[in-house]
N, C-alpha and C. Protein backbone atom coordinates (compact mmCIF):
# COMPACT_ATOMS: atom_id res chain seq x y z
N UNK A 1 7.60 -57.00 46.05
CA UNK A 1 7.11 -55.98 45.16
C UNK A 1 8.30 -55.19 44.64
N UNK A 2 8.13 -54.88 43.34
CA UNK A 2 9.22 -54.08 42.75
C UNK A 2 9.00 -53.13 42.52
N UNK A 3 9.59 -51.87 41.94
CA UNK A 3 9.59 -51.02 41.77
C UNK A 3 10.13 -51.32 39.99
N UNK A 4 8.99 -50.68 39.56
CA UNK A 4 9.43 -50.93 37.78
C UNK A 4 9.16 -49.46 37.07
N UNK A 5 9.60 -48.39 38.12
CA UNK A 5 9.58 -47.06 36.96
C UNK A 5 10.63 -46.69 37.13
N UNK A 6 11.12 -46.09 36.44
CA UNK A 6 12.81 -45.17 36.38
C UNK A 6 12.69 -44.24 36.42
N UNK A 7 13.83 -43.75 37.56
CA UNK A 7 14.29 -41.96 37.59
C UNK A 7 14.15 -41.46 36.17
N UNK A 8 14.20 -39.76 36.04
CA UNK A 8 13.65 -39.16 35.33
C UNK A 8 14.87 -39.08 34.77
N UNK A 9 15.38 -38.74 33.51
CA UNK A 9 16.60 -38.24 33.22
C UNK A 9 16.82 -37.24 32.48
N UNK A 10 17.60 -36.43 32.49
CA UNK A 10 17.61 -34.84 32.20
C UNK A 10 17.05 -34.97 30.88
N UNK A 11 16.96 -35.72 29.81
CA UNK A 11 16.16 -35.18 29.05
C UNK A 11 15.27 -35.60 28.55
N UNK A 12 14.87 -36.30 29.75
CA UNK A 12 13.08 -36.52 29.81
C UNK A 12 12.56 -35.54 29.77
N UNK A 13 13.20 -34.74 31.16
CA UNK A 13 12.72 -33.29 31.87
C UNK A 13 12.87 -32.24 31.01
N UNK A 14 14.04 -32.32 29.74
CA UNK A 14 13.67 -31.49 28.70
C UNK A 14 12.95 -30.77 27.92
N UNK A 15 12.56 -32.53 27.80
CA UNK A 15 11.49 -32.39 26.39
C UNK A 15 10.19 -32.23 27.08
N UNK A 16 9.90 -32.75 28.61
CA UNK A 16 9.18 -32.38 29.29
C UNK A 16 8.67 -30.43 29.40
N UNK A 17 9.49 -29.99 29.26
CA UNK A 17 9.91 -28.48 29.35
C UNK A 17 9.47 -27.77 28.25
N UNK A 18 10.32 -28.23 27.63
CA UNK A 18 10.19 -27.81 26.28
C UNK A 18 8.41 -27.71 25.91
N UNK A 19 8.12 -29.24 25.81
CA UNK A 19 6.87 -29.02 25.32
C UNK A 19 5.65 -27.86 26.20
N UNK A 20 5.90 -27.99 27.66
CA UNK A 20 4.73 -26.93 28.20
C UNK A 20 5.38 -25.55 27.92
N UNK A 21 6.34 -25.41 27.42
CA UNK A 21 6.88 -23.65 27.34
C UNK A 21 5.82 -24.03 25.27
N UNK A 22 6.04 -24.64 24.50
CA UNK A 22 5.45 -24.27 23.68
C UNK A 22 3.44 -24.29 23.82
N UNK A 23 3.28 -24.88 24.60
CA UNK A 23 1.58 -25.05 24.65
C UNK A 23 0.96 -23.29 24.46
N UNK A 24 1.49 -22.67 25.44
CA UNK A 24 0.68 -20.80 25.25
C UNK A 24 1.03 -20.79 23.81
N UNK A 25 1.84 -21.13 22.80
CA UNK A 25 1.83 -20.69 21.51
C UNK A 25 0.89 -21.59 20.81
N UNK A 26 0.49 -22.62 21.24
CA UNK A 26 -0.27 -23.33 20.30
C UNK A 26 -1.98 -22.60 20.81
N UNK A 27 -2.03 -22.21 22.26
CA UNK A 27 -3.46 -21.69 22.07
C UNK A 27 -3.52 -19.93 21.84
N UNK A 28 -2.69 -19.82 21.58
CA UNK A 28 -2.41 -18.48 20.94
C UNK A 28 -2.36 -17.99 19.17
N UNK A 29 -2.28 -19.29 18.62
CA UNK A 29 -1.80 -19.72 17.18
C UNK A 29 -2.56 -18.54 16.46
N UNK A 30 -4.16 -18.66 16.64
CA UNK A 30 -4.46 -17.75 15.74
C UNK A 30 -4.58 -16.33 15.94
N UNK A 31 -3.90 -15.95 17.23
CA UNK A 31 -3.82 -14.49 17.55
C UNK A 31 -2.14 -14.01 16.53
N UNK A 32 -1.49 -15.17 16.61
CA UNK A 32 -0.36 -14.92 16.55
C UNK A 32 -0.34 -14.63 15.07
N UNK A 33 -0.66 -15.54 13.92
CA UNK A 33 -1.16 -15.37 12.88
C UNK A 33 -1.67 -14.32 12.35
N UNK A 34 -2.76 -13.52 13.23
CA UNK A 34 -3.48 -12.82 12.61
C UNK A 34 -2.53 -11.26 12.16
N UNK A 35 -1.75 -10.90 13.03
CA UNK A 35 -0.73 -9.94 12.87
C UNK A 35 0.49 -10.34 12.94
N UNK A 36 1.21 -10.00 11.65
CA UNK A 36 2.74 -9.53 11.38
C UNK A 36 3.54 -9.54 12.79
N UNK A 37 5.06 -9.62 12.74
CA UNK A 37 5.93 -8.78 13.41
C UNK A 37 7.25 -8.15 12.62
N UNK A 38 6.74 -8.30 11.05
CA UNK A 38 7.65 -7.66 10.50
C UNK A 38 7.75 -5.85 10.31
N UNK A 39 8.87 -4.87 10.34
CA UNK A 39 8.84 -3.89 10.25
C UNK A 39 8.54 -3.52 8.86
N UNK A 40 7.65 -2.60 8.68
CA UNK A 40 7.64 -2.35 7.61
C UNK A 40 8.98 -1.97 6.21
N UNK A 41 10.09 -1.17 7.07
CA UNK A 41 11.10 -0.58 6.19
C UNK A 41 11.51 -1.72 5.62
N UNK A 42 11.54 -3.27 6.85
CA UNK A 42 12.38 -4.18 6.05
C UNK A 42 11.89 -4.85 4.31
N UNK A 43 10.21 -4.60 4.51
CA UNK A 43 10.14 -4.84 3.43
C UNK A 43 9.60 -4.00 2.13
N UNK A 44 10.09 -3.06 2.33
CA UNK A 44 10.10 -1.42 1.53
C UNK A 44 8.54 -1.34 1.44
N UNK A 45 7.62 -0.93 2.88
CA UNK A 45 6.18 -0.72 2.59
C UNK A 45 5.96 0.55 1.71
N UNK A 46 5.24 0.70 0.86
CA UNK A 46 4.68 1.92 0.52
C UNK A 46 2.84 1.93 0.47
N UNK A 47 2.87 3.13 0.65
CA UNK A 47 1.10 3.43 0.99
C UNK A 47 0.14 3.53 -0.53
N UNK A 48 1.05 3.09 -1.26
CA UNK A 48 1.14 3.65 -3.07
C UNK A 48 1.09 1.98 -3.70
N UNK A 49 -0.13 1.60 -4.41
CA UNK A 49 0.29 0.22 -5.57
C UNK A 49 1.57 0.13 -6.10
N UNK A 50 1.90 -0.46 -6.56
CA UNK A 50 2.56 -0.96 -7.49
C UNK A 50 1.89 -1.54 -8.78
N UNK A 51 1.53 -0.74 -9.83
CA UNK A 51 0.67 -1.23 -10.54
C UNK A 51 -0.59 -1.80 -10.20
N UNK A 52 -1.17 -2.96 -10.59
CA UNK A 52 -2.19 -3.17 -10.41
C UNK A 52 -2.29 -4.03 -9.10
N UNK A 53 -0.66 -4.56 -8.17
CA UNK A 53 -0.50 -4.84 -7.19
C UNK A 53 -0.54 -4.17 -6.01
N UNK A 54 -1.27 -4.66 -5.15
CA UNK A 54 -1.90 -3.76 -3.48
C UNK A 54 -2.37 -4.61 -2.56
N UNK A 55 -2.33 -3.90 -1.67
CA UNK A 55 -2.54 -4.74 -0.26
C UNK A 55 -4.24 -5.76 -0.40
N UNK A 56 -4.74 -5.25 -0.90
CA UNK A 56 -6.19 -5.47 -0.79
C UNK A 56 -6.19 -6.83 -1.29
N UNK A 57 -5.42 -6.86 -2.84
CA UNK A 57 -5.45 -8.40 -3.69
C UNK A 57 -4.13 -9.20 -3.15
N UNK A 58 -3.45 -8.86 -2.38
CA UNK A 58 -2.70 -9.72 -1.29
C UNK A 58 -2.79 -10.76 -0.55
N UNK A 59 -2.52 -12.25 -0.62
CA UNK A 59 -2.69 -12.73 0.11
C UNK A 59 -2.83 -12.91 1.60
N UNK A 60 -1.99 -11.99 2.15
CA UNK A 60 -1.66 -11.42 3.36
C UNK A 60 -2.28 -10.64 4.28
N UNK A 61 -3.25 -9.98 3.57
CA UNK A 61 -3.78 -8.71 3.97
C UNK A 61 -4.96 -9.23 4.64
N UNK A 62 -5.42 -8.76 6.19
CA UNK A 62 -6.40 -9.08 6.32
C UNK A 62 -7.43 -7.57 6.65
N UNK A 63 -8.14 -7.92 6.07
CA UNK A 63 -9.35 -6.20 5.88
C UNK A 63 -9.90 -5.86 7.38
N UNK A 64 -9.81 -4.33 7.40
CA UNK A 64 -10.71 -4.02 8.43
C UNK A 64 -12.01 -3.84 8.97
N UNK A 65 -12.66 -3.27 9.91
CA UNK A 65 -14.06 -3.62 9.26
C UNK A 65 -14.60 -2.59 8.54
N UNK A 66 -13.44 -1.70 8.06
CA UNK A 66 -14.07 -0.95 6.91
C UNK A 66 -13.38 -1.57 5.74
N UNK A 67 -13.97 -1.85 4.97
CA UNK A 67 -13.43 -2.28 3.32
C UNK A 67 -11.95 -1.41 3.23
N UNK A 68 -12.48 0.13 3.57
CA UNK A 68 -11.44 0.65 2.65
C UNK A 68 -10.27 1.67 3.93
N UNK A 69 -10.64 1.16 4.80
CA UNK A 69 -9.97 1.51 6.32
C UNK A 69 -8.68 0.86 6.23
N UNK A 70 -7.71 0.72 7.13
CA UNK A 70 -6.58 -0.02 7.64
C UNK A 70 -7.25 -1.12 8.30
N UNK A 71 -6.52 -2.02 7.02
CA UNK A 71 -6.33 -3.66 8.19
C UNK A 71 -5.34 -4.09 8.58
N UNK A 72 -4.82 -5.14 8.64
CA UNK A 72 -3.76 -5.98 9.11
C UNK A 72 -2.98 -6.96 8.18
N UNK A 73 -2.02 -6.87 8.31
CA UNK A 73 -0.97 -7.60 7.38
C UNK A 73 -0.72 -8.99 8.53
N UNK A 74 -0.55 -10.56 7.54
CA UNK A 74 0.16 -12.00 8.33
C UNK A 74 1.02 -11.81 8.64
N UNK A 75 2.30 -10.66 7.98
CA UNK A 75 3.51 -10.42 7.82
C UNK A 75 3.74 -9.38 8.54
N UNK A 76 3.71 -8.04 8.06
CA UNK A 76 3.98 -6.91 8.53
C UNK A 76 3.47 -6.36 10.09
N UNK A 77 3.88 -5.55 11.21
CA UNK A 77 3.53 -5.19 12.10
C UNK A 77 2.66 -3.71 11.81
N UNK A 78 1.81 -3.63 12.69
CA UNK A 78 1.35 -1.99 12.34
C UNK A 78 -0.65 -2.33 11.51
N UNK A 79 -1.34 -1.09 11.44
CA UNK A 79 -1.90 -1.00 10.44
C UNK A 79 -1.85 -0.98 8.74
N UNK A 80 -2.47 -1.59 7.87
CA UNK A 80 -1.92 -1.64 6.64
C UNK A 80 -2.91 -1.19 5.75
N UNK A 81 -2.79 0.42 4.71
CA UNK A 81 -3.97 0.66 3.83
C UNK A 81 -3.88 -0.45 3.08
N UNK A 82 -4.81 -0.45 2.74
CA UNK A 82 -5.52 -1.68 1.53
C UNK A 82 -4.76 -1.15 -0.14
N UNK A 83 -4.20 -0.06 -0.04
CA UNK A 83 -4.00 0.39 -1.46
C UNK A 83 -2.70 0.00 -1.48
N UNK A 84 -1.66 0.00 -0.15
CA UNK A 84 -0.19 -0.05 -0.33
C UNK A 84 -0.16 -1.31 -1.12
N UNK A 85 1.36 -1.38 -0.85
CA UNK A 85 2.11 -2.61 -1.24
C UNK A 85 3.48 -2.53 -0.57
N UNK A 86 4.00 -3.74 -0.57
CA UNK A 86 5.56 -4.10 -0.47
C UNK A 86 6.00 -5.16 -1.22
N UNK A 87 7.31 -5.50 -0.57
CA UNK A 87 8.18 -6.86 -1.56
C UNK A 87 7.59 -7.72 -1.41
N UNK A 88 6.63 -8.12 -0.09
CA UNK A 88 6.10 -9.82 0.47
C UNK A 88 4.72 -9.73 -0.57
N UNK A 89 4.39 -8.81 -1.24
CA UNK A 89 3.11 -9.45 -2.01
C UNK A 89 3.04 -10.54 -3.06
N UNK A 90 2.16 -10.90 -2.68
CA UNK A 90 1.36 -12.76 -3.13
C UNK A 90 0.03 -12.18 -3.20
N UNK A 91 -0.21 -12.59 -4.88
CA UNK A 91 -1.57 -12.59 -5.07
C UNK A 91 -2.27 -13.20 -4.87
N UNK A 92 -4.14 -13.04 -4.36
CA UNK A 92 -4.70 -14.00 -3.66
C UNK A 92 -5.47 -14.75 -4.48
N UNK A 93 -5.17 -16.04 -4.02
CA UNK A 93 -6.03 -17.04 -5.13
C UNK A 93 -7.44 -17.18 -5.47
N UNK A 94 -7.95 -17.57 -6.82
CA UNK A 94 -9.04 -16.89 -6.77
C UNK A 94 -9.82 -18.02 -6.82
């Protein structure tokens, strides 16, 4: 009888590694998604439109459960009025 498996080699055990350190992010995905970790200053937030541009028609923006309350930005960290804006706005497709 033989023996027909092979020692492990360091970067079996790597990628072995590797992959269970990423698994908590994959069942985390849509927590992670749902809020920003960007600071606001970096992307010059203001609580003020920009013309007819605002958080609300943002792709980004996700609403609270008040319409017109603070929701949550994909991007930004923090609460986000629905009226602001910053540099990351993308209008939402219609």
């Amino acid at each position: 009888m033989t023996d027909s498996s092979t020692p492990a080699t360091r970067r079996t055990i790597l990628i072995g590694a590797a992959t269970l350190a990423g698994l908590p992010l994959l069942a985390a995905g849509t927590q992670a998604n749902a809020a920003g970790t960007m600071p606001k200053a970096n992307v010059h937030f203001q609580t003020t439109p920009k013309g007819a541009n605002q958080c609300s028609k943002c792709n980004y923006f996700l609403p609270g459960a008040d319409p017109k309350g603070a929701g949550l930005c994909k991007i930004i960290a923090g609460p986000i009025v629905p009226t602001g804006w910053c540099t990351m706005f993308a209008p939402k497709h219609a």
